[in-house]
N, C-alpha and C. Protein backbone atom coordinates (compact mmCIF):
# COMPACT_ATOMS: atom_id res chain seq x y z
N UNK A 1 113.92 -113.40 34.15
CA UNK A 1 114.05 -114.85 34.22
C UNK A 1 114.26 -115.38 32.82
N UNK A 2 114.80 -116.62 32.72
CA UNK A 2 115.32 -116.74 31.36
C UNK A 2 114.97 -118.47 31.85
N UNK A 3 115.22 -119.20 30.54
CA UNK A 3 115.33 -120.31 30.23
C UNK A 3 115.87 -121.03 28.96
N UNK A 4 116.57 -121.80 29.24
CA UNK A 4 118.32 -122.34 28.76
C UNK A 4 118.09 -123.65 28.45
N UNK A 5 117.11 -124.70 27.43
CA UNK A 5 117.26 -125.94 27.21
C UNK A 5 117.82 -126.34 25.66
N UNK A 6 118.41 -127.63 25.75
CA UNK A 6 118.73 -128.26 24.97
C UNK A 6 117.35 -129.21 23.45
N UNK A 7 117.62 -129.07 22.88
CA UNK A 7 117.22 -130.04 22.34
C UNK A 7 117.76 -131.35 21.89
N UNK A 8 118.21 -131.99 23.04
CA UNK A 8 119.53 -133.40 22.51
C UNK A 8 119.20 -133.98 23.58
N UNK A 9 120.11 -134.83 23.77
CA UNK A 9 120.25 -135.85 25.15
C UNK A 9 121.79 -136.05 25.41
N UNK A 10 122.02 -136.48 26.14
CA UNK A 10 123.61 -136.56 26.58
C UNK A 10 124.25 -136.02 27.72
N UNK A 11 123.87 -134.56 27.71
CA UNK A 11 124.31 -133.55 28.73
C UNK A 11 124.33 -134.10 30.03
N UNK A 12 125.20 -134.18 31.00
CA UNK A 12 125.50 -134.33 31.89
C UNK A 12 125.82 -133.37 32.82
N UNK A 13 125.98 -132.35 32.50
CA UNK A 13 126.13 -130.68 33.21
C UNK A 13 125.42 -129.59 32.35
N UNK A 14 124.96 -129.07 32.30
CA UNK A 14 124.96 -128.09 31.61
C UNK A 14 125.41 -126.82 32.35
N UNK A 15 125.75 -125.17 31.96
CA UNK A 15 125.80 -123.98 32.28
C UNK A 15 125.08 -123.01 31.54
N UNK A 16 124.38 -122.23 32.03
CA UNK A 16 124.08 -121.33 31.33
C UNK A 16 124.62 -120.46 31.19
N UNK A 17 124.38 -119.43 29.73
CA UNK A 17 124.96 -117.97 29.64
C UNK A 17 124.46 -116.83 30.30
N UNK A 18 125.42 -115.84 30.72
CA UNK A 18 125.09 -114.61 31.25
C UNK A 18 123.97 -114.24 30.30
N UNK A 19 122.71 -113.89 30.58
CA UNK A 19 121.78 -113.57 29.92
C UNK A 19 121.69 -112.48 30.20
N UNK A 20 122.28 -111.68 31.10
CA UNK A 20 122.25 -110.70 32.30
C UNK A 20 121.44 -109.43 31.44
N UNK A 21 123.00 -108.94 30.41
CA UNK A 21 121.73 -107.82 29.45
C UNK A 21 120.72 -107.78 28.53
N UNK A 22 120.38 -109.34 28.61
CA UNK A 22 118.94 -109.62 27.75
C UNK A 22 117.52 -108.84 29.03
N UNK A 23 118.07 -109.38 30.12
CA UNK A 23 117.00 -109.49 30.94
C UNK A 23 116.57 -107.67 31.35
N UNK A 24 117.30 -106.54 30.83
CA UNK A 24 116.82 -105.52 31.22
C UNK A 24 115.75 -104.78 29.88
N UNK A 25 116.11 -105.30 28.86
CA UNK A 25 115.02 -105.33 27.64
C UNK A 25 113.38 -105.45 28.68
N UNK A 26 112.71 -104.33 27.75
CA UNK A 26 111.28 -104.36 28.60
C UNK A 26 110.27 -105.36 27.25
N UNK A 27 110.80 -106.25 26.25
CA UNK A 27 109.72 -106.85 26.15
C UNK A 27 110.69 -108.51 26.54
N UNK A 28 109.95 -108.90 26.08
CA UNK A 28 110.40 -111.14 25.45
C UNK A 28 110.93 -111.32 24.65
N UNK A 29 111.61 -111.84 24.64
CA UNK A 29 112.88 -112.57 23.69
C UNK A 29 113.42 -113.82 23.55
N UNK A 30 113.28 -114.32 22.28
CA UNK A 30 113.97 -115.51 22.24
C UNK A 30 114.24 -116.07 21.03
N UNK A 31 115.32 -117.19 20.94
CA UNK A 31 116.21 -117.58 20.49
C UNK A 31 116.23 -119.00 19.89
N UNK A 32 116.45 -119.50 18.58
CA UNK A 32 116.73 -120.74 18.65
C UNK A 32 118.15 -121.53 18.14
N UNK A 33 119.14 -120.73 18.92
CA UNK A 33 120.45 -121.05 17.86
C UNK A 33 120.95 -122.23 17.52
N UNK A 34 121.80 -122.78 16.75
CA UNK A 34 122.11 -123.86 16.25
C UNK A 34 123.80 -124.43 16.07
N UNK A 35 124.17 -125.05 16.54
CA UNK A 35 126.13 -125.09 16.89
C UNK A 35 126.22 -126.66 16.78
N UNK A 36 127.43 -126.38 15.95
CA UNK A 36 128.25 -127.68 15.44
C UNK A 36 129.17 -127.89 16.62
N UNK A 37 129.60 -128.82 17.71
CA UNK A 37 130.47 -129.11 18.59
C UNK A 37 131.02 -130.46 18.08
N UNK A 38 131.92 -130.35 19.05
CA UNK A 38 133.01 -131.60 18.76
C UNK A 38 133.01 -132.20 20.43
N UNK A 39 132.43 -133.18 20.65
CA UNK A 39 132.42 -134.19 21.84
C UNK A 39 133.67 -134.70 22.03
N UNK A 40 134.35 -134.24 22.88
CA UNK A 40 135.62 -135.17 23.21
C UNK A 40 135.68 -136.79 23.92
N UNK A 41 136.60 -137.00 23.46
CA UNK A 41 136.45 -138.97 23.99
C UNK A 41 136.09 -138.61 25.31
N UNK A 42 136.82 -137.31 26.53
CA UNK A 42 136.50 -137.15 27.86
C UNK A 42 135.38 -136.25 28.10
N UNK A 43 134.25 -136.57 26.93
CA UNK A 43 133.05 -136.16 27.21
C UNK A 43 133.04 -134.30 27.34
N UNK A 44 133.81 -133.87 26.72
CA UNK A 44 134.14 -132.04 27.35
C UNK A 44 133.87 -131.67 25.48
N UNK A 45 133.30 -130.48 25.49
CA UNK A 45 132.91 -129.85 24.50
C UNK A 45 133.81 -129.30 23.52
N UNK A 46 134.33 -129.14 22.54
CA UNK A 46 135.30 -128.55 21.32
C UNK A 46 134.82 -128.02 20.65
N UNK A 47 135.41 -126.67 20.06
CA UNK A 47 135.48 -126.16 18.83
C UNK A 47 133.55 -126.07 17.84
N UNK A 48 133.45 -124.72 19.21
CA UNK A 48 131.97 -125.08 18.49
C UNK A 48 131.72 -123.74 17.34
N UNK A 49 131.11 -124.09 16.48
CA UNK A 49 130.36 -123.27 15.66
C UNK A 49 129.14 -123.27 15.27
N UNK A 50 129.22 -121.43 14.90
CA UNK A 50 127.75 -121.64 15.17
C UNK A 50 127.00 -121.65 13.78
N UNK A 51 126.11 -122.66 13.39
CA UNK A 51 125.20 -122.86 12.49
C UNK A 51 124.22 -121.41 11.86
N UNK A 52 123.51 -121.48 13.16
CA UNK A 52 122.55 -120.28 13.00
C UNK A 52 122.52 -119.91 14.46
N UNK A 53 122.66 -118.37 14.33
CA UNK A 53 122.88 -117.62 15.15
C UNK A 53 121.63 -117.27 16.23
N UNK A 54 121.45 -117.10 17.09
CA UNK A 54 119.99 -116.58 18.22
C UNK A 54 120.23 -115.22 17.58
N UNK A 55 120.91 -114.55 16.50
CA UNK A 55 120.65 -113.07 16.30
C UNK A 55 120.14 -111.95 18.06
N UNK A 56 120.34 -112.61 18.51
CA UNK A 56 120.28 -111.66 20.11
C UNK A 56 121.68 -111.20 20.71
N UNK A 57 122.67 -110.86 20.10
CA UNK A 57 124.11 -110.64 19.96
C UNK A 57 124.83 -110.95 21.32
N UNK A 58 124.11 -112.19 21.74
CA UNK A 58 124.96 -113.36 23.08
C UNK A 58 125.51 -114.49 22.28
N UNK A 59 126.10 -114.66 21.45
CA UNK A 59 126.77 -115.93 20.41
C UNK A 59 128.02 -116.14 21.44
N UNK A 60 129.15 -114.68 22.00
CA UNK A 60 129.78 -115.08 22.66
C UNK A 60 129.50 -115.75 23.84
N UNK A 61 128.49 -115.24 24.52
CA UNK A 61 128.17 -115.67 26.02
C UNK A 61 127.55 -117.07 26.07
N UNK A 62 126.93 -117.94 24.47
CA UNK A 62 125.96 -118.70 24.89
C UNK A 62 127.78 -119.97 24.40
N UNK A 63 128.32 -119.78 23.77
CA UNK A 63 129.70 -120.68 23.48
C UNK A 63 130.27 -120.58 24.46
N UNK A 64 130.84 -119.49 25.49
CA UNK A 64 131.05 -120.08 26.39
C UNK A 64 131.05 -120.72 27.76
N UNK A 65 129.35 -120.68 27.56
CA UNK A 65 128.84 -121.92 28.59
C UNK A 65 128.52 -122.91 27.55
N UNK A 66 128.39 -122.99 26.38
CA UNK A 66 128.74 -124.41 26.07
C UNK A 66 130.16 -125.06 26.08
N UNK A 67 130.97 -124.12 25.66
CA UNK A 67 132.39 -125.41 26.50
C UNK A 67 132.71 -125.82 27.89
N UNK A 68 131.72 -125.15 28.64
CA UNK A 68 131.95 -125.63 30.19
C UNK A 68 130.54 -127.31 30.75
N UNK A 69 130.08 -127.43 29.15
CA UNK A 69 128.76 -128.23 29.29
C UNK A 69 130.40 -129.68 29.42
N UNK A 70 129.14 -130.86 30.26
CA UNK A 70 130.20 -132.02 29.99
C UNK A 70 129.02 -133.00 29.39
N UNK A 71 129.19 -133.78 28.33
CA UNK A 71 128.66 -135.16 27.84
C UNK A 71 128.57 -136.28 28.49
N UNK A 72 128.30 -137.35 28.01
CA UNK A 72 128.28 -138.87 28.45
C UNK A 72 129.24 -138.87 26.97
N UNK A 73 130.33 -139.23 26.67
CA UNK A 73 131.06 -139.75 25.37
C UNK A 73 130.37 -140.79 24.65
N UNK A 74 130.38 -140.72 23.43
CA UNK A 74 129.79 -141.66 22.27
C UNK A 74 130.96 -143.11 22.23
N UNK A 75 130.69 -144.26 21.98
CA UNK A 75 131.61 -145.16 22.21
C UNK A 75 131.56 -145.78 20.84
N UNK A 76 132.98 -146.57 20.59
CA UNK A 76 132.61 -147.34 19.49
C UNK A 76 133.57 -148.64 19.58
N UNK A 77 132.55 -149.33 19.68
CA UNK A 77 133.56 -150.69 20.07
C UNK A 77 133.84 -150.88 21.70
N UNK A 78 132.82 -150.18 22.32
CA UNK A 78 133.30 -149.95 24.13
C UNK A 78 134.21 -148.88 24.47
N UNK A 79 134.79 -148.23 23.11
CA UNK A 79 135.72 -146.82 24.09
C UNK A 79 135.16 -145.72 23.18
N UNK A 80 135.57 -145.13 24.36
CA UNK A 80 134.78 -143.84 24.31
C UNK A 80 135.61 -142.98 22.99
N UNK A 81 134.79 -142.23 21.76
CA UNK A 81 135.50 -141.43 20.76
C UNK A 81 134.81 -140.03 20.99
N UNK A 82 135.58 -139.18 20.17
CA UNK A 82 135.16 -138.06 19.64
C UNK A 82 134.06 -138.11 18.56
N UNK A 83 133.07 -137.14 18.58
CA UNK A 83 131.79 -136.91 17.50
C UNK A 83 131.82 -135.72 17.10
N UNK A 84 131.36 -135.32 15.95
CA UNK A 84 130.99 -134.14 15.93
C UNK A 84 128.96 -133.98 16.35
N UNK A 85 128.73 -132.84 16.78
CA UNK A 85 127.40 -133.38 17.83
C UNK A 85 126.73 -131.61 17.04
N UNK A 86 125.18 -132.05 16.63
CA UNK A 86 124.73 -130.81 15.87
C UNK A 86 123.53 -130.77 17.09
N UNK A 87 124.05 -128.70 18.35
CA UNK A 87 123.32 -128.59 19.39
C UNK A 87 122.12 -127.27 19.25
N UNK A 88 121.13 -127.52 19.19
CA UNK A 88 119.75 -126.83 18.92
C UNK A 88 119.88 -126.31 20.53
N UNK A 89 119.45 -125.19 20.65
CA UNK A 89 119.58 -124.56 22.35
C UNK A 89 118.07 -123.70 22.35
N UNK A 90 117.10 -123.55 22.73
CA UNK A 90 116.00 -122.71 23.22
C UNK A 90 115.74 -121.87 24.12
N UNK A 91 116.15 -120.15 23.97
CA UNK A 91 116.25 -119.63 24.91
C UNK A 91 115.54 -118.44 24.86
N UNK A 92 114.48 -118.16 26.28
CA UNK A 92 113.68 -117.98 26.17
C UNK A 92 113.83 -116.55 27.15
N UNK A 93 114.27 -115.37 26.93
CA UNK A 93 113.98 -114.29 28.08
C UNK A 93 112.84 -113.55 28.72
N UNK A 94 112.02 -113.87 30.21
CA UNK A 94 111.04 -112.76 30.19
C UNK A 94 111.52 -111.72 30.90
């Protein structure tokens, strides 16, 4: 069993990553990685990088369930823009 939260607000979907070969490891594991994204005006995730790594060698798997995450868009002036958005993730395998 695993667990997949954010430290932000916004998210409107989230997905999680295949954690699949964390979960056959016989102890606990976890993660606090750190990713620079780009919020699109249509609220959909861009061009993320990663800050600091969960060093648990899922960087690919955890990016791409973050581009399948969708936002609420940041507005300015009433329409909706692009941000760049700094995402803290906590993930926790038992």
């Amino acid at each position: 069993m695993y667990r997949f939260q954010t430290l932000g607000r916004g998210a409107g979907r989230k997905v999680e990553p295949d954690l699949s070969k964390l979960q056959n490891r016989k102890i606990r594991v976890s993660g606090t990685p750190v990713y620079e994204v780009t919020i699109t005006a249509k609220g959909d995730v861009a061009n993320v990088r990663v800050l600091k790594s969960s060093n648990l060698g899922i960087d690919a798997e955890e990016i791409a369930a973050l581009r399948q995450w969708k936002f609420r868009p940041a507005t300015r002036n009433g329409k909706p823009v692009a941000v760049y958005y700094t995402l803290t993730v906590n993930i926790h395998v038992r």
